[in-house]
C-alpha atoms as a PDB file:
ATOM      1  CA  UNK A   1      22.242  69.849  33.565  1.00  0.00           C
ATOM      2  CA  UNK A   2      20.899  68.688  37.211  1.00  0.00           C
ATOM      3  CA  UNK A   3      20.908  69.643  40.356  1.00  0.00           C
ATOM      4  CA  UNK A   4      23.580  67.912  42.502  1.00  0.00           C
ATOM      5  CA  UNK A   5      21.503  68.273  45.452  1.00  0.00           C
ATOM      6  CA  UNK A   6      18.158  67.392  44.454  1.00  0.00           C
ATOM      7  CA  UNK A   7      18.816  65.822  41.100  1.00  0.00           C
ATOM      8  CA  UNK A   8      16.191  67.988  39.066  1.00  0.00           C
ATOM      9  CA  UNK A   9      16.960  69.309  35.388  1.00  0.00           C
ATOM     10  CA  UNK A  10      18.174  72.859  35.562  1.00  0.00           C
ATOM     11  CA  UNK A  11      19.430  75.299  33.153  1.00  0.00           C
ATOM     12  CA  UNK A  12      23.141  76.152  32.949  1.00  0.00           C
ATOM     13  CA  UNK A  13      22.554  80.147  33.733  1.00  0.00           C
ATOM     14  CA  UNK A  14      20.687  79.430  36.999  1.00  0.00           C
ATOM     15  CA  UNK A  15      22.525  81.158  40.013  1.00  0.00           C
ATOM     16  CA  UNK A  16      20.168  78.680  42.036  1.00  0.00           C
ATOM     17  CA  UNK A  17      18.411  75.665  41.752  1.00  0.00           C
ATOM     18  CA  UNK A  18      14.341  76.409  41.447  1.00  0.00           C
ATOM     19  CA  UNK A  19      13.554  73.015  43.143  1.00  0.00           C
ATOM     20  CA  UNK A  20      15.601  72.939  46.111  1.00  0.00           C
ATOM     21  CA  UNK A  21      16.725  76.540  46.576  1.00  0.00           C
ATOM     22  CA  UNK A  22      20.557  75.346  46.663  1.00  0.00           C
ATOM     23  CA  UNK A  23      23.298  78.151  45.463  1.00  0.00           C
ATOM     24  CA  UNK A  24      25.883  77.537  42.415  1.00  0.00           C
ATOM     25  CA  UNK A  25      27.595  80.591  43.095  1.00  0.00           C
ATOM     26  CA  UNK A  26      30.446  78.817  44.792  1.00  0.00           C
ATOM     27  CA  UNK A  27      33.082  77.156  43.066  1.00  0.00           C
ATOM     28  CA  UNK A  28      32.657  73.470  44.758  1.00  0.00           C
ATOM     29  CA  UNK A  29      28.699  73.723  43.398  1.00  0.00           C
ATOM     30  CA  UNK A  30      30.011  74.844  39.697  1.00  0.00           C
ATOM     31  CA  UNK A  31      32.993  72.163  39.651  1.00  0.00           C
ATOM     32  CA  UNK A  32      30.343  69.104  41.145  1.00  0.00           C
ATOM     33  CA  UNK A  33      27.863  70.132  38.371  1.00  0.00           C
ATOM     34  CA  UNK A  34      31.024  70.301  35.552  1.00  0.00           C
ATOM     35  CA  UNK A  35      32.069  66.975  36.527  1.00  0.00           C
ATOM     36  CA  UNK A  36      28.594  65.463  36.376  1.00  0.00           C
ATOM     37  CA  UNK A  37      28.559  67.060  32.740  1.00  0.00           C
ATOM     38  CA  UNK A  38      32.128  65.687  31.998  1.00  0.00           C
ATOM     39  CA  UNK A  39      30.969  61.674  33.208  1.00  0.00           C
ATOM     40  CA  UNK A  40      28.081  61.757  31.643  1.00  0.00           C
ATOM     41  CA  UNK A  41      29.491  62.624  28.572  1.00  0.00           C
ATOM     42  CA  UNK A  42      31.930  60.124  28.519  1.00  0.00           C
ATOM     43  CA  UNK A  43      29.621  57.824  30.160  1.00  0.00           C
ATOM     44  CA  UNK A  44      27.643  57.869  26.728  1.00  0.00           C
ATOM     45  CA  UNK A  45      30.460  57.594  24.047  1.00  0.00           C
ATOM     46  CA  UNK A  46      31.779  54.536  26.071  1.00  0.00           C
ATOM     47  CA  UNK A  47      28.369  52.663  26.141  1.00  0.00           C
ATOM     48  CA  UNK A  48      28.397  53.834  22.410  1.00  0.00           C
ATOM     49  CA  UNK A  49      32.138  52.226  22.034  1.00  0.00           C
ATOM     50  CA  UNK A  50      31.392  49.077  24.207  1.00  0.00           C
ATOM     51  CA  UNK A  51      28.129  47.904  21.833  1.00  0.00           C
ATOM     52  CA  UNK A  52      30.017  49.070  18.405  1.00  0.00           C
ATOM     53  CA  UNK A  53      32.653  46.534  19.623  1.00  0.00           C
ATOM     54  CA  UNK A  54      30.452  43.773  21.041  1.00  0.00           C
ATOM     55  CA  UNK A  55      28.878  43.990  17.203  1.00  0.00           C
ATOM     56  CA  UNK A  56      31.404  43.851  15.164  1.00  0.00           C
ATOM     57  CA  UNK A  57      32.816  40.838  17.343  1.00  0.00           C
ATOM     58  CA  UNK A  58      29.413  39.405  17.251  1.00  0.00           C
ATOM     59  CA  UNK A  59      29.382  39.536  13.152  1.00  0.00           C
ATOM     60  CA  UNK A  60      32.942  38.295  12.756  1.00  0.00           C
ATOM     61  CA  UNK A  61      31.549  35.210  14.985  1.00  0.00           C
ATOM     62  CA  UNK A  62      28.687  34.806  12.594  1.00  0.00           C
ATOM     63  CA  UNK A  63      30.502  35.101   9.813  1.00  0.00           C
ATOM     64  CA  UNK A  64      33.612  32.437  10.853  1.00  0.00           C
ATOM     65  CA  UNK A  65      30.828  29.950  11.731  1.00  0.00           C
ATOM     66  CA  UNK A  66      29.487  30.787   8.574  1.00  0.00           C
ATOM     67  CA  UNK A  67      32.341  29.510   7.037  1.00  0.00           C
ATOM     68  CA  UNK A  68      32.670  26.591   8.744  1.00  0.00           C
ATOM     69  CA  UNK A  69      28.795  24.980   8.184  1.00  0.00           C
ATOM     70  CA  UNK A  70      29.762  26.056   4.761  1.00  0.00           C
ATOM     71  CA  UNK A  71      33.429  24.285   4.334  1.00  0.00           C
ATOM     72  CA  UNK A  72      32.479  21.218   6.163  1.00  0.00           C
ATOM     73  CA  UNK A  73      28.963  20.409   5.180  1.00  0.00           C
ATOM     74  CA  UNK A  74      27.840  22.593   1.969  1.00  0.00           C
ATOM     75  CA  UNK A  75      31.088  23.055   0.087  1.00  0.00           C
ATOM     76  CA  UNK A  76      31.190  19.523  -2.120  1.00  0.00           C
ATOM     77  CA  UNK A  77      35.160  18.239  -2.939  1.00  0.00           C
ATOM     78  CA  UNK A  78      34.450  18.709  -6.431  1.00  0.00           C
ATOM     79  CA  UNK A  79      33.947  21.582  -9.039  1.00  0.00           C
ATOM     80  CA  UNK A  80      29.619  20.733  -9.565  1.00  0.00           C
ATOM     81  CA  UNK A  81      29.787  23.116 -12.666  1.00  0.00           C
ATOM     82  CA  UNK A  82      29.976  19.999 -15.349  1.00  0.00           C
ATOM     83  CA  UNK A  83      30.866  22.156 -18.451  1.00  0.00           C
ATOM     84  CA  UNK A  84      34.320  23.827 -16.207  1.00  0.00           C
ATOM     85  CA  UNK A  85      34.811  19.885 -16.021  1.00  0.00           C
ATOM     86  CA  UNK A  86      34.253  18.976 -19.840  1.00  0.00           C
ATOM     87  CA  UNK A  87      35.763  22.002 -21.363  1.00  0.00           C
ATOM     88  CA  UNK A  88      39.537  21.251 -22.397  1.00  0.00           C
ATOM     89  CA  UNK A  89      39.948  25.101 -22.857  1.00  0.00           C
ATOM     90  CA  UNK A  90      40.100  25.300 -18.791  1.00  0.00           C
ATOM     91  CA  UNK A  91      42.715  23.381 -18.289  1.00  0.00           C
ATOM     92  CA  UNK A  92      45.525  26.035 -18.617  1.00  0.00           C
ATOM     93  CA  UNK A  93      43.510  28.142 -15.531  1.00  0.00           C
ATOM     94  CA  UNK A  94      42.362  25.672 -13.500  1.00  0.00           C
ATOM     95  CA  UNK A  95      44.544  24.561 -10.485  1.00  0.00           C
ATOM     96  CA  UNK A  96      43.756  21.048 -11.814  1.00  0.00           C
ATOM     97  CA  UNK A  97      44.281  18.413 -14.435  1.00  0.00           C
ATOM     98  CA  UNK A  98      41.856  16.513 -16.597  1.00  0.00           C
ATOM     99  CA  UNK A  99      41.962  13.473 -18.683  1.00  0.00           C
ATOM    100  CA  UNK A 100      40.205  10.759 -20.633  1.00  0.00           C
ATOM    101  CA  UNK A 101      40.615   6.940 -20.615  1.00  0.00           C
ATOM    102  CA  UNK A 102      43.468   5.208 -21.370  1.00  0.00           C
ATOM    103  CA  UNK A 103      45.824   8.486 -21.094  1.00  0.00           C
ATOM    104  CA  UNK A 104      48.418   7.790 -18.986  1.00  0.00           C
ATOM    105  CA  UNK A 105      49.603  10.886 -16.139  1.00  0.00           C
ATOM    106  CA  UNK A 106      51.592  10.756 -13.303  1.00  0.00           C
ATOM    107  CA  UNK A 107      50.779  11.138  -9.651  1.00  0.00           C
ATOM    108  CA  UNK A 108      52.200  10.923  -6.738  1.00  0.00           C
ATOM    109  CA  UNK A 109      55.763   9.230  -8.078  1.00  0.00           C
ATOM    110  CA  UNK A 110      53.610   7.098  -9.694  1.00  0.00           C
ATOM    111  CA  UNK A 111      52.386   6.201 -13.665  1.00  0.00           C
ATOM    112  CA  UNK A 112      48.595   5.757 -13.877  1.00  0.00           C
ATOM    113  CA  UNK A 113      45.938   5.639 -16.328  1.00  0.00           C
ATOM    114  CA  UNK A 114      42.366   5.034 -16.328  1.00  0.00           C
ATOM    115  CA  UNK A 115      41.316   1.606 -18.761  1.00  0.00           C
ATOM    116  CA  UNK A 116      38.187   1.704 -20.629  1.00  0.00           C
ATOM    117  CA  UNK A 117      37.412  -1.851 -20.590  1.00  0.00           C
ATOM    118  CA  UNK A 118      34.967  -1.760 -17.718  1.00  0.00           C
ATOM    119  CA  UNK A 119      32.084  -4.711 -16.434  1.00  0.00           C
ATOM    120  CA  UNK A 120      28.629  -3.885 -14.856  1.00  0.00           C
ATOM    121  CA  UNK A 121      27.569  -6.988 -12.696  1.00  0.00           C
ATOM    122  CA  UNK A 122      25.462  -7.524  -9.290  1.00  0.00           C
ATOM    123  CA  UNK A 123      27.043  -8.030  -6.323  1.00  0.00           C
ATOM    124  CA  UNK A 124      26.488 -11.276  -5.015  1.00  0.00           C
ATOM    125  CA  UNK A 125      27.091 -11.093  -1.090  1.00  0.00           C
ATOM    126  CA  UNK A 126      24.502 -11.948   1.242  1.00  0.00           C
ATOM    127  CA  UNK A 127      26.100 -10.481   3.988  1.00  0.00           C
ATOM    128  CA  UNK A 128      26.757  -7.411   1.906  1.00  0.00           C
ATOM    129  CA  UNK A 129      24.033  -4.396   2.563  1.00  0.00           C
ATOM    130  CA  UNK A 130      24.083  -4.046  -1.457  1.00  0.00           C
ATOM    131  CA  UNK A 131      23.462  -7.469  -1.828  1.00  0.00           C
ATOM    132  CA  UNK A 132      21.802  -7.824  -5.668  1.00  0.00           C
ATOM    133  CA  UNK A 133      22.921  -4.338  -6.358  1.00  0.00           C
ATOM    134  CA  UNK A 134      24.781  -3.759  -9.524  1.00  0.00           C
ATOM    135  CA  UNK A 135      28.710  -2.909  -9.769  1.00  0.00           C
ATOM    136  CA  UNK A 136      30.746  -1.357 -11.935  1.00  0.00           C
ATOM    137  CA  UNK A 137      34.055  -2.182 -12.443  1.00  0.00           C
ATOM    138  CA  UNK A 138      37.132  -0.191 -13.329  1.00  0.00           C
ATOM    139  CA  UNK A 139      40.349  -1.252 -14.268  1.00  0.00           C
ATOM    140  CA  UNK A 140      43.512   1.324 -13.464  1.00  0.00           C
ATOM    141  CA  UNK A 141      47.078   0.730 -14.429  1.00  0.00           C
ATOM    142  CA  UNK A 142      49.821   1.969 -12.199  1.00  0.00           C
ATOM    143  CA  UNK A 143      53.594   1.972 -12.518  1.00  0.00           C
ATOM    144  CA  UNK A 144      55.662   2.689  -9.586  1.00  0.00           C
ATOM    145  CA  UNK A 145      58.899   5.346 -10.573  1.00  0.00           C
ATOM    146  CA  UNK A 146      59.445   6.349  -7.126  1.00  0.00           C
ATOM    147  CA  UNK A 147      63.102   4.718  -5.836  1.00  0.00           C
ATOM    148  CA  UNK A 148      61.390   2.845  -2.866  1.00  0.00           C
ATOM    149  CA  UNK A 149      58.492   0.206  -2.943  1.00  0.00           C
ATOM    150  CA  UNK A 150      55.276   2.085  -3.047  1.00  0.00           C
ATOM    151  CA  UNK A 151      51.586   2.076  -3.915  1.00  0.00           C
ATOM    152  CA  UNK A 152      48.590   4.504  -4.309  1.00  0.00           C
ATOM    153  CA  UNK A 153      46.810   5.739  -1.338  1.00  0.00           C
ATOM    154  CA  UNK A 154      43.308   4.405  -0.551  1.00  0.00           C
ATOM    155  CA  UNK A 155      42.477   8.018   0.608  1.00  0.00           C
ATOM    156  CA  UNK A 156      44.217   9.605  -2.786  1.00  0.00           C
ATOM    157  CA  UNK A 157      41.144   8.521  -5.077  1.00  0.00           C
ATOM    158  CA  UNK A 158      37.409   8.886  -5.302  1.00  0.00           C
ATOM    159  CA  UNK A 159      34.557   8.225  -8.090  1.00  0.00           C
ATOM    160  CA  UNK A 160      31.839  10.841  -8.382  1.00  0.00           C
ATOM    161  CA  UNK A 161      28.759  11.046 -11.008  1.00  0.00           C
ATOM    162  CA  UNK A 162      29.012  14.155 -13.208  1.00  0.00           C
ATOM    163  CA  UNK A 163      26.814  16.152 -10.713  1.00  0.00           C
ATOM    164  CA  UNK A 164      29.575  16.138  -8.232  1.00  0.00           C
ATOM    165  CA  UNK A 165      27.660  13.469  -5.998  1.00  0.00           C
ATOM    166  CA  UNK A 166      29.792  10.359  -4.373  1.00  0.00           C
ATOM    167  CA  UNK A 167      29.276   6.878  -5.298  1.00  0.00           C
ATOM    168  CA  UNK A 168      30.013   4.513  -2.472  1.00  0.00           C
ATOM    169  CA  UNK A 169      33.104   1.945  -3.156  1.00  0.00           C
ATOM    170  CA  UNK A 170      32.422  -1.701  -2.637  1.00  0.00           C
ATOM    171  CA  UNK A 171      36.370  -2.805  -3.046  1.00  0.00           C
ATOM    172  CA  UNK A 172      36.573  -4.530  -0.025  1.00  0.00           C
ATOM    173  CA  UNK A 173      34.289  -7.597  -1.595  1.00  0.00           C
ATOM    174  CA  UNK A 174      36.825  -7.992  -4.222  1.00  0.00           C
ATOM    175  CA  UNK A 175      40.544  -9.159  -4.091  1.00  0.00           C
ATOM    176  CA  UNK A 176      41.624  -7.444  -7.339  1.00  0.00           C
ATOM    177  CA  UNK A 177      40.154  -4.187  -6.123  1.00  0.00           C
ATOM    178  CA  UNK A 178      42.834  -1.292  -5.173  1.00  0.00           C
ATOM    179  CA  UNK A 179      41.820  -1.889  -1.721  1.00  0.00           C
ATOM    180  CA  UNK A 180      43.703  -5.086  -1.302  1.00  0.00           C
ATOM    181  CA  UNK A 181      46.668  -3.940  -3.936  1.00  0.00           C
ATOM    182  CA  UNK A 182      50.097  -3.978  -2.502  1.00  0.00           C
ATOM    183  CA  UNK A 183      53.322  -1.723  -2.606  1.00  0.00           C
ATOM    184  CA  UNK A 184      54.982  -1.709  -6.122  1.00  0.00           C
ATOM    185  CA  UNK A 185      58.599  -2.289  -6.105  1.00  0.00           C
ATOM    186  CA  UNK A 186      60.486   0.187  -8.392  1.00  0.00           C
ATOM    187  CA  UNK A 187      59.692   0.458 -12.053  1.00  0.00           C
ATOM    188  CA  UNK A 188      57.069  -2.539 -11.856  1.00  0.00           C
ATOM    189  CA  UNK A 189      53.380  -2.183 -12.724  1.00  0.00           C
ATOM    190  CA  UNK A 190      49.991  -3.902 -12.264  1.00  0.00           C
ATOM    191  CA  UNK A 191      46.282  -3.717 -13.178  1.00  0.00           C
ATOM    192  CA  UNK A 192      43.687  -2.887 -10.337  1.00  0.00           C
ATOM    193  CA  UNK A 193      40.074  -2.437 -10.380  1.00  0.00           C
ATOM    194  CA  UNK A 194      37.528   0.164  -8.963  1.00  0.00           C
ATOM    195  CA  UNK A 195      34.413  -1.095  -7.726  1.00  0.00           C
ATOM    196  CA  UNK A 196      32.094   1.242  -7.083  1.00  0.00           C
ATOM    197  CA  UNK A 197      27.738   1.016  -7.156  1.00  0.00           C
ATOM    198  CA  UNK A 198      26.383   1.645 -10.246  1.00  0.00           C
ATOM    199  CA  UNK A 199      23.239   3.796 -10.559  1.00  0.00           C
ATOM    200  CA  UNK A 200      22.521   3.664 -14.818  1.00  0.00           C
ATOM    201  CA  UNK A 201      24.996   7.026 -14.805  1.00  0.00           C
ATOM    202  CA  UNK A 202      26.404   6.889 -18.135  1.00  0.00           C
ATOM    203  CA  UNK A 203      29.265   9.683 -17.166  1.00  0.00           C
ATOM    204  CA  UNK A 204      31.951   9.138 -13.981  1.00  0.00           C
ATOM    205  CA  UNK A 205      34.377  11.545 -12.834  1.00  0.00           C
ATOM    206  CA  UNK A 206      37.693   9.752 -10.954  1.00  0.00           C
ATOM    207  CA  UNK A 207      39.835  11.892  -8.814  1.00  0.00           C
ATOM    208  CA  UNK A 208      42.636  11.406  -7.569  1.00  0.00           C
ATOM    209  CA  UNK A 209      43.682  14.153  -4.973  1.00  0.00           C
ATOM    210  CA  UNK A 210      46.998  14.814  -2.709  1.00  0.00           C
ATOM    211  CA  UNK A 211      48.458  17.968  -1.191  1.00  0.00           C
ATOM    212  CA  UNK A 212      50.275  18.521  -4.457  1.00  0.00           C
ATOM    213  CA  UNK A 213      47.895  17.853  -7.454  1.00  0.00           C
ATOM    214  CA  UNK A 214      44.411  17.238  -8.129  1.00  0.00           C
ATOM    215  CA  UNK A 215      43.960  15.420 -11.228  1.00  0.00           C
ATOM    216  CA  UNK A 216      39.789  14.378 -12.753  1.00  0.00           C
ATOM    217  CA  UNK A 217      39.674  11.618 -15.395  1.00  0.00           C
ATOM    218  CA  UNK A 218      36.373  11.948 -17.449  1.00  0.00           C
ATOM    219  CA  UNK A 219      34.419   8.498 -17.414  1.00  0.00           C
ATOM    220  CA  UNK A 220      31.851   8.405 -19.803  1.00  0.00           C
ATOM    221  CA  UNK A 221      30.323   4.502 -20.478  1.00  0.00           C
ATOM    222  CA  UNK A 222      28.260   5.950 -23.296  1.00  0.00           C
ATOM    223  CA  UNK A 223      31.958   6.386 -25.107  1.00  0.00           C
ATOM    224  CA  UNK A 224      33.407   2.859 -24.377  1.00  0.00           C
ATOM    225  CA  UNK A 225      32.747  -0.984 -24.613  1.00  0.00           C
ATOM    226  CA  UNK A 226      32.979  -3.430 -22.092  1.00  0.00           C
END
């Protein structure tokens, strides 16, 4: 303990302090030195208290912005393991659903199926950035059995290699493309087309995504005839 005079480390069974000569035999003396004892002990276990919090906040910190970098810019919108995506026996575990061509689902009150009668041409567009580039084109059937006129979303579908990486659309060149397709009325049907770039990938992976189903359809040119 110290002195509360002088400040100097003393032992607890001195009667007097051997720096400055003052006396603990009074009562104030003993109760000044117990309360120095008392603060300074709790002095320490809050310090101790005050970084074990300021840690753990800092880690759960780290760790949500960890999550975020990873959701936003790592995580990819598809399963990348190929054989999850080519293996029929997943299907009855996997909160999706996966087809071939010319099977016919439904989606979003609506009756589609992939056609395997696709064409690879260039795109002929000078004002185009893939100008000369080649296209591949993919025709989808859809049926509307919703009550009310209705279509499928632009946002509902995407085309992906069988790594998992996005190919960039090009529908916006073409009129027959989904991009310029219209509402259905109910219980009537038409034939769209995907364009999307095409890199020599023999094997495509469509999705077609909402907040209530997730559904891949396999795409593999090696398997079909144009």
């Amino acid at each position: 303990m110290k002195c509360p005079k002088c400040n100097k480390v003393i032992k607890k069974t001195d009667k007097n302090c051997r720096f400055c000569g003052v006396e603990f035999e009074n009562n104030k003396e003993k109760t000044i030195i117990k309360t120095q004892i008392i603060y300074k002990t709790i002095e320490n276990k809050a310090n101790k208290w005050l970084i074990l919090i300021i840690g753990v906040l800092s880690f759960l910190i780290i760790l949500e912005s960890s999550f975020m970098i990873w959701y936003f810019f790592i995580n990819k919108p598809i399963i990348d393991n190929k054989k999850i995506i080519e293996d029929y026996n997943y299907k009855e575990i996997l909160p999706y659903e996966i087809y071939n061509t010319n099977e016919q689902f439904e989606f979003d009150n609506l009756k589609i199926s992939i056609l395997d009668k696709f064409e690879i041409f260039k795109l002929d567009n000078t004002y185009s950035i893939y100008n000369g580039k080649n296209i591949i084109k993919i025709p989808i059937s859809i049926t509307n059995i919703s009550d009310t006129n209705h279509g499928l979303n632009l946002f509902y579908y995407d085309i992906f290699d069988d790594t998992g990486n996005s190919i960039d659309e090009v529908a916006g060149y073409y009129e027959e493309s989904l991009y310029y397709a219209e509402d259905l009325k109910k219980d009537s049907s038409y034939t769209k087309y995907i364009y999307a770039l095409y890199f020599g990938n023999d094997s495509y992976i469509i999705r077609l995504k909402n907040k209530e189903k997730e559904i891949f359809v396999k795409y593999n040119i090696k398997n079909l005839t144009n």
